[in-house]
Protein backbone atom coordinates (compact mmCIF):
# COMPACT_ATOMS: atom_id res chain seq x y z
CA UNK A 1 0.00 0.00 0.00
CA UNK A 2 1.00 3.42 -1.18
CA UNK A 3 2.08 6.20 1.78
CA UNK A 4 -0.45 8.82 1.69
CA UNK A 5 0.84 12.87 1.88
CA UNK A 6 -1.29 14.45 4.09
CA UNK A 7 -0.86 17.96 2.32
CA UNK A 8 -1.26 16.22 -1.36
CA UNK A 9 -4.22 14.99 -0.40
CA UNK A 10 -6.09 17.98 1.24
CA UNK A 11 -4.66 19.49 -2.13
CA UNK A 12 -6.61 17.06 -4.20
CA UNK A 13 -9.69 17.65 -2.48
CA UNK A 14 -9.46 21.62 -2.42
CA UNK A 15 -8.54 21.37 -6.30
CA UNK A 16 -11.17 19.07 -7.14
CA UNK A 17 -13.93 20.73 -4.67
CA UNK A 18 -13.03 24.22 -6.84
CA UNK A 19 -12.79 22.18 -10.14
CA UNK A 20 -16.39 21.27 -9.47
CA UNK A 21 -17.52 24.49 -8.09
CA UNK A 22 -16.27 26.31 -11.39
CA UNK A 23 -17.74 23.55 -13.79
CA UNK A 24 -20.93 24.75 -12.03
CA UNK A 25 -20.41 28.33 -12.92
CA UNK A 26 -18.93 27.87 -16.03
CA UNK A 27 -22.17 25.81 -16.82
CA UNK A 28 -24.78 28.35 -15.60
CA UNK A 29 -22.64 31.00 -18.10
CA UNK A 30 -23.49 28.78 -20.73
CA UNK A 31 -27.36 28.29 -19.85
CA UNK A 32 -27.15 32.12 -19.57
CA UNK A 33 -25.58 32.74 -23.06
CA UNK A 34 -22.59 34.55 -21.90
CA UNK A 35 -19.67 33.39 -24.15
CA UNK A 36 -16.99 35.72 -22.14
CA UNK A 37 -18.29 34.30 -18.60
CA UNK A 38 -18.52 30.96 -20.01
CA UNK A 39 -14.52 31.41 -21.72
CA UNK A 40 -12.81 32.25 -18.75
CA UNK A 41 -14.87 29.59 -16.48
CA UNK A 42 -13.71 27.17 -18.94
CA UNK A 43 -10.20 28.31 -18.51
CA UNK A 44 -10.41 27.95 -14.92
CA UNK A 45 -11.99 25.23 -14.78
CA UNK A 46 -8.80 23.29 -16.81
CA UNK A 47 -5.96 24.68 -14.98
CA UNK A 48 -7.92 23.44 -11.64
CA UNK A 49 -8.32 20.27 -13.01
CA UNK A 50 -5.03 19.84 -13.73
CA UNK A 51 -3.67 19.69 -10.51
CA UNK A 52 -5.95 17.11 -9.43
CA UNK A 53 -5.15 15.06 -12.04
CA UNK A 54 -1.48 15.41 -12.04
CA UNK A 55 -1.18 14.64 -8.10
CA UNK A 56 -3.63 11.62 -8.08
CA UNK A 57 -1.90 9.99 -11.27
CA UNK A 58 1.16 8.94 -9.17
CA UNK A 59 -0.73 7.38 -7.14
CA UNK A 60 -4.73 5.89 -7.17
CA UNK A 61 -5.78 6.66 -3.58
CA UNK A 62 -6.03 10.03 -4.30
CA UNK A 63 -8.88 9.52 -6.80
CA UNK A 64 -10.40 9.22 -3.47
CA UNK A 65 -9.79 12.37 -1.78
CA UNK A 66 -10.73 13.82 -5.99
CA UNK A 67 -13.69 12.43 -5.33
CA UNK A 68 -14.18 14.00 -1.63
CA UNK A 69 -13.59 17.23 -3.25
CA UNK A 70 -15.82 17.00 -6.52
CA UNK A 71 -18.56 16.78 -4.10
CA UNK A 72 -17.33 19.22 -2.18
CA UNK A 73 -17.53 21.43 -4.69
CA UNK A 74 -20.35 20.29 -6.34
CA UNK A 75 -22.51 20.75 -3.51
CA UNK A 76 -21.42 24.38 -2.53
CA UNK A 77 -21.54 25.69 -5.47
CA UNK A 78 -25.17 24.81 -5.78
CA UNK A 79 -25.95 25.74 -2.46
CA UNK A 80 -23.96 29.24 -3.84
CA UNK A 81 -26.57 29.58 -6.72
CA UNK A 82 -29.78 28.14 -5.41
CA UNK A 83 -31.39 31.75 -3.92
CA UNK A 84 -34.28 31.54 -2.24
CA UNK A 85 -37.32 33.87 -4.35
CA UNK A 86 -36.75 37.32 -4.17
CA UNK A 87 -32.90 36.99 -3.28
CA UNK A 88 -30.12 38.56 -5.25
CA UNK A 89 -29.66 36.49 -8.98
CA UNK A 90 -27.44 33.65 -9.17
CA UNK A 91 -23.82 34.80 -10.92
CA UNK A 92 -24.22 33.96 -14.64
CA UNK A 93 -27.77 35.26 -14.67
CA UNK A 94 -28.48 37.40 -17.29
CA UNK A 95 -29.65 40.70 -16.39
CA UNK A 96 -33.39 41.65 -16.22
């Protein structure tokens, strides 16, 4: 069995839970139509995910901990853009 590094790991699950919370915004830019939103959420979104992926490669446990933080991230970031009626919009929103 494969050592696990404590600080690789918690950096697998931060990079993943962000990976997942951009995917979210990057997709919400695209439901809104906004190509520049969408662009740069995209470009986010890949140098995230490449961290993740690079760390975890070297060894499979951390798929684990990548999968920790995709839900992470997930999660939040629909907590983030679920507003109750009458809130402020969710980001991505087109204007009204």
């Amino acid at each position: 069995m494969a050592e696990i590094n404590a600080l690789t790991a918690l950096g697998v699950v931060l990079a993943t839970a962000a990976t997942d919370a951009v995917y979210v915004m990057f997709t919400s830019a695209v439901v809104a139509r906004r190509r520049l939103s969408a662009a740069n959420w995209s470009a986010i979104w890949y140098t995230l995910s490449s961290f993740a992926v690079i760390s975890y490669t070297e060894n499979w446990i951390y798929v684990g901990f990548a999968a920790v933080g995709s839900w992470i991230g997930a999660y939040a970031s629909m907590t983030f853009l679920h507003r109750p009626p009458g809130g402020p919009a969710p980001i991505g929103a087109a204007p009204e």
